[in-house]
Protein backbone atom coordinates (compact mmCIF):
# COMPACT_ATOMS: atom_id res chain seq x y z
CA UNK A 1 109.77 39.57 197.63
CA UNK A 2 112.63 38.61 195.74
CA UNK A 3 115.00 40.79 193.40
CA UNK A 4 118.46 41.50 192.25
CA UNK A 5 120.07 44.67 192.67
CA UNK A 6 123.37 46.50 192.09
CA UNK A 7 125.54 46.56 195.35
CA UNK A 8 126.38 50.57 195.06
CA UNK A 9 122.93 51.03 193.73
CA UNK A 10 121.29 50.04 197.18
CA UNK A 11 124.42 51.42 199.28
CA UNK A 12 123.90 54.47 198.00
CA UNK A 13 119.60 54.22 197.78
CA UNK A 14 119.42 53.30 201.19
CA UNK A 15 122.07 56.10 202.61
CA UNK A 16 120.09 59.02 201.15
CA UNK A 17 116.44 57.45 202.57
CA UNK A 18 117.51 56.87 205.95
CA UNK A 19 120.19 60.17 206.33
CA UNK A 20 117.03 62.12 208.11
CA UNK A 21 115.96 58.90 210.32
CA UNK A 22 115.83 59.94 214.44
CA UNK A 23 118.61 57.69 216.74
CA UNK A 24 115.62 57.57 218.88
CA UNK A 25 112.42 57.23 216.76
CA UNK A 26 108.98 58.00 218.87
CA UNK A 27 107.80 54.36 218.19
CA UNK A 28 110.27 51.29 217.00
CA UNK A 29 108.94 50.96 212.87
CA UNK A 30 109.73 54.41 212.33
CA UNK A 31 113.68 53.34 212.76
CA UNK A 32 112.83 50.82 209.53
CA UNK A 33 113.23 51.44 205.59
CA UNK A 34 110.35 50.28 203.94
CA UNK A 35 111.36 48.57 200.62
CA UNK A 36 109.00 47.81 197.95
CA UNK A 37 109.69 45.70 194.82
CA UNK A 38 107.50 46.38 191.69
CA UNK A 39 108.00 45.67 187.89
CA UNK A 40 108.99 49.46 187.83
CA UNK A 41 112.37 48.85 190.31
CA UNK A 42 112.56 48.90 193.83
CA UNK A 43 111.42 51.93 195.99
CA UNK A 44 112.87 53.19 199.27
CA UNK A 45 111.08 54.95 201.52
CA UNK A 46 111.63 56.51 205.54
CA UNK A 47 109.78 58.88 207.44
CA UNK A 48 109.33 59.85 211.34
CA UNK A 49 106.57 62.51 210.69
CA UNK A 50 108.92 65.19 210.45
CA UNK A 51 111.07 64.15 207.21
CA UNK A 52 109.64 61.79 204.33
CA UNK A 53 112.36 60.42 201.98
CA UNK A 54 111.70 58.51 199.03
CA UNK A 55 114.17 57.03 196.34
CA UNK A 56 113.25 54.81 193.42
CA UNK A 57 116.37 52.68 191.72
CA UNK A 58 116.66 49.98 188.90
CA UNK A 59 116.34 46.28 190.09
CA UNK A 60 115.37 42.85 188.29
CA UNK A 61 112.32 42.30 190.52
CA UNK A 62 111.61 38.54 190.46
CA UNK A 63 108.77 38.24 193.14
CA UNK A 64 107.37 41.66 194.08
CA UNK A 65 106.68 42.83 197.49
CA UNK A 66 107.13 44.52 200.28
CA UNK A 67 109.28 44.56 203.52
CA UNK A 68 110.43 46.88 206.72
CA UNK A 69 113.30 46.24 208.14
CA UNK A 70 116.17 48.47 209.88
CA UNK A 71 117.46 51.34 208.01
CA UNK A 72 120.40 52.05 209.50
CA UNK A 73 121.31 48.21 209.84
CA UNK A 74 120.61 48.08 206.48
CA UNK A 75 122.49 50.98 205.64
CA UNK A 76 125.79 49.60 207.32
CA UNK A 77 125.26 46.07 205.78
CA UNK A 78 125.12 46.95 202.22
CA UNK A 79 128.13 49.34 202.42
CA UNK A 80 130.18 47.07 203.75
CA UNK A 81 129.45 44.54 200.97
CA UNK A 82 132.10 43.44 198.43
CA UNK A 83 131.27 45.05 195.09
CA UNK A 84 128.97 42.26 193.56
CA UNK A 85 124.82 42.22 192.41
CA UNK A 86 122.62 41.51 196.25
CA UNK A 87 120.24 39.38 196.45
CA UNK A 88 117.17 40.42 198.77
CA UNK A 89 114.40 37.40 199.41
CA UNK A 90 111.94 37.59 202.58
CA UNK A 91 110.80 34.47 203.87
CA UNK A 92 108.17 34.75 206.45
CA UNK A 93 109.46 37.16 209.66
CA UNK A 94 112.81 37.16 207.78
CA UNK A 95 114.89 38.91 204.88
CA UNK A 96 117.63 37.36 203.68
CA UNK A 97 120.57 39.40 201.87
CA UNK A 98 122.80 37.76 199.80
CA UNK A 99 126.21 39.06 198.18
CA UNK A 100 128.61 36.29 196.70
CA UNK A 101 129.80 34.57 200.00
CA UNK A 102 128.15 37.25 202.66
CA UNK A 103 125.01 36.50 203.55
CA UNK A 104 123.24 38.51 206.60
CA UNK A 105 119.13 37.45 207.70
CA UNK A 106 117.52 40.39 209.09
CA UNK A 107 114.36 40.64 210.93
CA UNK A 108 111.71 42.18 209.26
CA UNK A 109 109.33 44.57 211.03
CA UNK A 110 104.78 44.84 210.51
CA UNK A 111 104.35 47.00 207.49
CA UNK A 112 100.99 47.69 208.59
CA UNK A 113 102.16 49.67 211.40
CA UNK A 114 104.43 51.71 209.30
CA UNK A 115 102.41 54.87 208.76
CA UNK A 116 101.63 56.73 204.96
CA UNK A 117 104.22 59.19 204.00
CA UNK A 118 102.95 62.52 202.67
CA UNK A 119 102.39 63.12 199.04
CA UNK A 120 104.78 66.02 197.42
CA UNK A 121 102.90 69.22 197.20
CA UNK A 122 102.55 70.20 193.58
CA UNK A 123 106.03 71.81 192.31
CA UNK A 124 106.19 75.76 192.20
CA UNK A 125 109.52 75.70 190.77
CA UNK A 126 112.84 74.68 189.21
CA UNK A 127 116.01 75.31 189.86
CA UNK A 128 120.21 74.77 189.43
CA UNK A 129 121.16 72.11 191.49
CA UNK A 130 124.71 73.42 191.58
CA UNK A 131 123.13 76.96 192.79
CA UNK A 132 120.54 75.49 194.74
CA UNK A 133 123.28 73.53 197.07
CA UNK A 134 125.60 76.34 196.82
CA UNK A 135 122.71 78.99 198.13
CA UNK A 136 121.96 76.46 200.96
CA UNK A 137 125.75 75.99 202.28
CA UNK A 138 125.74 79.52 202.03
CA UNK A 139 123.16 80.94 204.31
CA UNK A 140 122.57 77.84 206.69
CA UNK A 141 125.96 78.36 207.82
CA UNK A 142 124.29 80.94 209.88
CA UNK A 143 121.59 78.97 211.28
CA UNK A 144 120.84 79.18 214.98
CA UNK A 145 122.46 75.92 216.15
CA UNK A 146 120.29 75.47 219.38
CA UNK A 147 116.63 75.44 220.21
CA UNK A 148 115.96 78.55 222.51
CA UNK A 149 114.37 80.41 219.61
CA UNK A 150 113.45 77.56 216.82
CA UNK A 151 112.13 79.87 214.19
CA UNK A 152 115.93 80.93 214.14
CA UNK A 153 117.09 77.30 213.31
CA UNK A 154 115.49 77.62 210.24
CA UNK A 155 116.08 79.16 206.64
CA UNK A 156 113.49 81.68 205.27
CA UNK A 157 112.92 80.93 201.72
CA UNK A 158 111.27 83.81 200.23
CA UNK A 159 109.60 83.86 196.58
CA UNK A 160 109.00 86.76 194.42
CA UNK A 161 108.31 85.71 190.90
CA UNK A 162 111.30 84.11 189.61
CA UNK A 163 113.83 84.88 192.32
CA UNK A 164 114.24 82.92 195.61
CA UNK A 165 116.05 84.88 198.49
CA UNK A 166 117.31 82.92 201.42
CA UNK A 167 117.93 83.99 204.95
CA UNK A 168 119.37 82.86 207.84
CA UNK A 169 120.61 84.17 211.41
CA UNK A 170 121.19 83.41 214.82
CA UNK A 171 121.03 87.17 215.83
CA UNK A 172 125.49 87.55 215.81
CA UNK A 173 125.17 86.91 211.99
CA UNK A 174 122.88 87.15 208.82
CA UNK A 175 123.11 85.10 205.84
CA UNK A 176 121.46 86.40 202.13
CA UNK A 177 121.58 84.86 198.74
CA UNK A 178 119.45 85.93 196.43
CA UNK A 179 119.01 83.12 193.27
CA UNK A 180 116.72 83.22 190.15
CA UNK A 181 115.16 80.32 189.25
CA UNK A 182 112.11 79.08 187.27
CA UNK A 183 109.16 79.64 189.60
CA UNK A 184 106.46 79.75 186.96
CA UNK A 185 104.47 82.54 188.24
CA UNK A 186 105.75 86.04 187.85
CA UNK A 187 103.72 87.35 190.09
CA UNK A 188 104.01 84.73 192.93
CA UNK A 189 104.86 86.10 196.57
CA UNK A 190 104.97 83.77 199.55
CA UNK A 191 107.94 82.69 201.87
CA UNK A 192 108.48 78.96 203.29
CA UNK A 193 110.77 78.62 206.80
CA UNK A 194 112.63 75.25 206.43
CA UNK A 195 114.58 73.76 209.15
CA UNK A 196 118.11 74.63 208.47
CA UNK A 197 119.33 70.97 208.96
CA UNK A 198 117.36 69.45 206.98
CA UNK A 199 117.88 71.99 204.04
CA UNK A 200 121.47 71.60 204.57
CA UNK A 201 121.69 67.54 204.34
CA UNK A 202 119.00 67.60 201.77
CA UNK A 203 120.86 69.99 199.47
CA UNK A 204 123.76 68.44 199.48
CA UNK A 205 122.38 65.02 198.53
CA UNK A 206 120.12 66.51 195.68
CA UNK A 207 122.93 69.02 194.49
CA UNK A 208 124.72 66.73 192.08
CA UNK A 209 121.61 66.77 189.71
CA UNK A 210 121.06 69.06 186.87
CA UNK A 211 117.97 70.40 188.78
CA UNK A 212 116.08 70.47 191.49
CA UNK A 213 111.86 70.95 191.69
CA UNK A 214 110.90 72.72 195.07
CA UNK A 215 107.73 72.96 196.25
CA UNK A 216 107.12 75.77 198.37
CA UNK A 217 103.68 76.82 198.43
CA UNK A 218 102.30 75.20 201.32
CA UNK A 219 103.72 78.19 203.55
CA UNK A 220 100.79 80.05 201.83
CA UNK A 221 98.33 76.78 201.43
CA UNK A 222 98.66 76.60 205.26
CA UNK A 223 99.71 72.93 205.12
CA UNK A 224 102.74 73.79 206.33
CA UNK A 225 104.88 71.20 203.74
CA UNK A 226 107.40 71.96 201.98
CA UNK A 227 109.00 69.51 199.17
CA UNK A 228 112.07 68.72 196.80
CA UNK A 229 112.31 66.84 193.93
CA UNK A 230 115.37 65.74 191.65
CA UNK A 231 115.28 62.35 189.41
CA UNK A 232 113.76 59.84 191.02
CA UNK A 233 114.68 61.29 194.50
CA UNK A 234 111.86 62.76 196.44
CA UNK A 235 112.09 64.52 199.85
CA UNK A 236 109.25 66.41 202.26
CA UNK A 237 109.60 68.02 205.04
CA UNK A 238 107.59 69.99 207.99
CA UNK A 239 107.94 74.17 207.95
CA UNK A 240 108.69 76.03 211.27
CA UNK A 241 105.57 77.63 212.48
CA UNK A 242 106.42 81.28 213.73
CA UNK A 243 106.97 85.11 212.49
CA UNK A 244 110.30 85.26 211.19
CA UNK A 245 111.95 88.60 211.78
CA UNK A 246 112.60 91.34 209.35
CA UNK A 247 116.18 91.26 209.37
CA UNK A 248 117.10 92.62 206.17
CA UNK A 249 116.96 96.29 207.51
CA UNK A 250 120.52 95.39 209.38
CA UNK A 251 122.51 95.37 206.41
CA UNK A 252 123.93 98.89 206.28
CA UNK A 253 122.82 101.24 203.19
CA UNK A 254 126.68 102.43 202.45
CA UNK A 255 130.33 101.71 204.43
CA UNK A 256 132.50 103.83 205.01
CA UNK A 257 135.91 101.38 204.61
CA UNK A 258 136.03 98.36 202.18
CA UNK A 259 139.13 96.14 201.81
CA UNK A 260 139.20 93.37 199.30
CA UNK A 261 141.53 90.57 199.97
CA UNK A 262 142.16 87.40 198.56
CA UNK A 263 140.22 84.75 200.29
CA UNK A 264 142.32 82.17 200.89
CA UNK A 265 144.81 84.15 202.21
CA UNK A 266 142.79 85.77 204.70
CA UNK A 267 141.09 82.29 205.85
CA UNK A 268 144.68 80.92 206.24
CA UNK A 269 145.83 83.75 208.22
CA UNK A 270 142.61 83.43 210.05
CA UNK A 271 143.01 79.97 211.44
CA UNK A 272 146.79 80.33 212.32
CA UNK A 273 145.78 83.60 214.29
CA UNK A 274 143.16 82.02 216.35
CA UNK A 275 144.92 78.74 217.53
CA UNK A 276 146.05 81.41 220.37
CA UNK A 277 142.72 82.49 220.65
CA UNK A 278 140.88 81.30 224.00
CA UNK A 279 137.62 80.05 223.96
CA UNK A 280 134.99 82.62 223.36
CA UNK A 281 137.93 85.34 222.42
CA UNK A 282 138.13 87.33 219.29
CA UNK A 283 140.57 87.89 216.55
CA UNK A 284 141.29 91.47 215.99
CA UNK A 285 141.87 93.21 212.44
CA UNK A 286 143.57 96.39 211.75
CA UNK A 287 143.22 97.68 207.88
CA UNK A 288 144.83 100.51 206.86
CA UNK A 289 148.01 101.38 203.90
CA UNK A 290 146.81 98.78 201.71
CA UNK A 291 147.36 95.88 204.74
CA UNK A 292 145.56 94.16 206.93
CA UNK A 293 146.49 92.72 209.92
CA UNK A 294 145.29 90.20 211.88
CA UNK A 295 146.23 89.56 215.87
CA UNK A 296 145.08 87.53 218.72
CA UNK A 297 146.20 87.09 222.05
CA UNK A 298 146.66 89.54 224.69
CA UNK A 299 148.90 90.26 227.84
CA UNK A 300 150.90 87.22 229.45
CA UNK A 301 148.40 84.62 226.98
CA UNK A 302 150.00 83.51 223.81
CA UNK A 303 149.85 86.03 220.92
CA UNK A 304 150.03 85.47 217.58
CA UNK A 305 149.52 88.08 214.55
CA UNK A 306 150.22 88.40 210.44
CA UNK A 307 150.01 90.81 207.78
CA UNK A 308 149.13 90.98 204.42
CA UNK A 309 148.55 92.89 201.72
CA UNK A 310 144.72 94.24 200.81
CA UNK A 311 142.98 96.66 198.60
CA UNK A 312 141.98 99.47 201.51
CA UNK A 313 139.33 102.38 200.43
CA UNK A 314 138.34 104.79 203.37
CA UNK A 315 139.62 105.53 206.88
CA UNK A 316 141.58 103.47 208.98
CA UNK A 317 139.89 100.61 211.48
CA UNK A 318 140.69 98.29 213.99
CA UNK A 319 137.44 95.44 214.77
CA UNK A 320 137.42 92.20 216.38
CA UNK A 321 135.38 89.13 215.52
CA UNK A 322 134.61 85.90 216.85
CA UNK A 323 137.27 83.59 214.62
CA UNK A 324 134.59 80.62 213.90
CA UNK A 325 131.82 83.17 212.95
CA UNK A 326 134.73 84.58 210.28
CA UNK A 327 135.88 82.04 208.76
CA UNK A 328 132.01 80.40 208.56
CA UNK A 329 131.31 83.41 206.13
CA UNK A 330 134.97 83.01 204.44
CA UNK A 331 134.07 79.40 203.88
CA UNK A 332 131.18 79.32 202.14
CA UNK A 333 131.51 82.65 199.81
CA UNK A 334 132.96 80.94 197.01
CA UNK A 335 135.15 83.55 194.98
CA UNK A 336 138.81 84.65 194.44
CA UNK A 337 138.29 87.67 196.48
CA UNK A 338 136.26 89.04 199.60
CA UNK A 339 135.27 92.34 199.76
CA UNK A 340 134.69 93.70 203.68
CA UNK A 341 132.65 97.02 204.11
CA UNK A 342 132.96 98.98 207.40
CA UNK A 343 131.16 101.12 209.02
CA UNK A 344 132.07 101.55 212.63
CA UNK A 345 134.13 99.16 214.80
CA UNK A 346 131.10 98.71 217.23
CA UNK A 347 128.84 98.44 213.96
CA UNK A 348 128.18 94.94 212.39
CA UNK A 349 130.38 94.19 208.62
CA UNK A 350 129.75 92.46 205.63
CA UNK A 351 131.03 90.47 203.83
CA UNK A 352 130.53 89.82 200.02
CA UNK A 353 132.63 87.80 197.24
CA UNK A 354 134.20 89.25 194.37
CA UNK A 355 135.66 87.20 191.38
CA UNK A 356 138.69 90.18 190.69
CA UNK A 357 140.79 92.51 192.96
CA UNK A 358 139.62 95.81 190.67
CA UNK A 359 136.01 94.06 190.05
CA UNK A 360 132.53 94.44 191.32
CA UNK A 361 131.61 92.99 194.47
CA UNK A 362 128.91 90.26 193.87
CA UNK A 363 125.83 91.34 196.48
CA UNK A 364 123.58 88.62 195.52
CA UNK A 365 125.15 86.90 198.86
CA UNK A 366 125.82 89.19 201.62
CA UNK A 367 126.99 88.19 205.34
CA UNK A 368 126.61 90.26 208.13
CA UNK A 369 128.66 89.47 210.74
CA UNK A 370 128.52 91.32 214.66
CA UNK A 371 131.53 92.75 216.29
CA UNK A 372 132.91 92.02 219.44
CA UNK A 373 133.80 94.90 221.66
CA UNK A 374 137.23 94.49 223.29
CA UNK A 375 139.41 97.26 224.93
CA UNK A 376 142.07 99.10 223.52
């Protein structure tokens, strides 16, 4: 193999394909980037049976081939590279990589050991890749982030025609957004649970393309694949097995307080607030006369508290929430304006955006977020 390729070309190729690699892959080749040079460009591929990634990018291919080296140690290399054309040639057990004066040999690992990464299932849709990574941040946020119940560490992508509803919880929050998108099918119905990590890194990395193609039907093909598409950027990746539970019954028909504020504000005030906040201790919030106000601390402890003006509709109430599991919601809604709907202060909220003060709240995300009981 031997070929010419742009230094941010690879830097970037070769961050994307190894970003789902394991720090401690099962077997050693499945820590390696398999590289193959063809008249069409050069192809990047890495996979540990869980994750396939695959990324094809413009090169002048002299002598094709193929190779396996290190991805990370590839990765690392080619970043670090001053900002002129590589040069990639293997010779026997070797690769050599070449960049004006920099020149690194790497060892090069059997390619027949390497094993056959999974073909994409056959797309079942199109969408945004602005929405699609915006949906993504916004309900894997409320992921479970350990592994005592796994079917909670995932997302639930559910399909009904052409809208896509996402869900996430780890059973103190839930996360909804519900997207349109181009599914085909009108009459489609099937859901996919994706791990929520995965989703996450994935979406982010595919995100800056006008579109993505996801491929969702093997929740209902029972080959338990799921895959995403965007340019010449191909990803697959194994479903959680498991009955994912009905959770959409806990968000509350009607409130009886709402209070809009303006975001920012109330994510500012938020993370003053809680630097007196002891681990696992709540922040407490008090809305009533077009205020809100927001205390922590208690007793001899460091206390801390600010108000602020808010639109207030309904009876006065006091409620406490864990700070991190607040401002995760406040950080991902994207508007102006945050409209809060109460029912109780022992009953769980939610939160939804809103692009104006006097405006319509904007259900099509919805976070439901649990109290925490504290004495008064």
């Amino acid at each position: 193999m031997k070929l010419r390729v742009e230094r941010d070309v690879l830097a970037e190729a070769v961050a994307w394909a190894v970003r789902g690699l394991s720090q401690r892959p099962p077997v050693p080749v499945l820590a390696g980037v398999l590289l193959e040079a063809t008249e069409d460009g050069l192809t990047l591929s890495a996979f540990d049976y869980e994750v396939s990634a695959k990324v094809t990018v413009d090169a002048d291919v002299e002598e094709p081939g193929t190779v396996l080296v290190l991805g990370r140690l590839l990765a690392d290399i080619s970043k670090s590279l001053p900002h002129k054309p590589i040069e990639l040639v293997s010779e026997g057990s070797k690769v050599q990589v070449t960049c004006g004066s920099a020149k690194f040999s790497l060892q090069s690992m059997p390619t027949g050991e390497y094993p056959t990464l999974p073909e994409n299932p056959e797309p079942t849709g199109v969408i945004g890749g602005d929405v699609f990574t915006q949906a993504v941040a916004q309900v894997s946020v409320a992921a479970d982030r350990g592994d005592t119940l796994p079917i909670l560490t995932g997302v639930r992508i559910e399909v009904q025609g052409n809208k896509l509803t996402l869900l996430a919880t780890d059973r103190y929050r839930l996360a909804m957004r519900e997207v349109l998108w181009n599914g085909g099918d009108e009459n489609a119905e099937y859901a996919a649970l994706v791990p929520a990590r995965t989703l996450d890194s994935l979406a982010k990395a595919l995100g800056a393309a006008g579109s993505v193609s996801l491929s969702l039907s093997g929740a209902s093909t029972g080959s338990g694949l799921a895959g995403f598409e965007a340019g010449q950027r191909r990803m697959t990746t194994r479903l959680l097995d498991g009955d994912y539970p009905k959770v959409t019954s806990l968000f509350p028909t009607s409130v009886d307080t709402t209070a809009v504020v303006e975001t920012a504000m109330l994510v500012e005030a938020a993370k003053r607030v809680s630097l007196v906040a002891e681990r696992n201790m709540p922040v407490r919030l008090r809305f009533g006369d077009d205020a809100v106000r927001i205390e922590a601390g208690t007793g001899e402890d460091a206390q801390a508290s600010e108000t602020f003006e808010a639109r207030i509709e309904g009876p006065e109430l006091e409620i406490a929430f864990s700070p991190q599991f607040l401002l995760d919601g406040l950080g991902v809604v994207g508007t102006k304006y945050v409209r809060l709907g109460f029912t109780q202060p022992t009953r769980p909220a939610v939160l939804s955006g809103q692009d104006e003060l006097d405006g319509e709240a904007d259900d099509s995300y919805r976070y439901l977020i649990m109290p925490v009981r504290f004495a008064n």
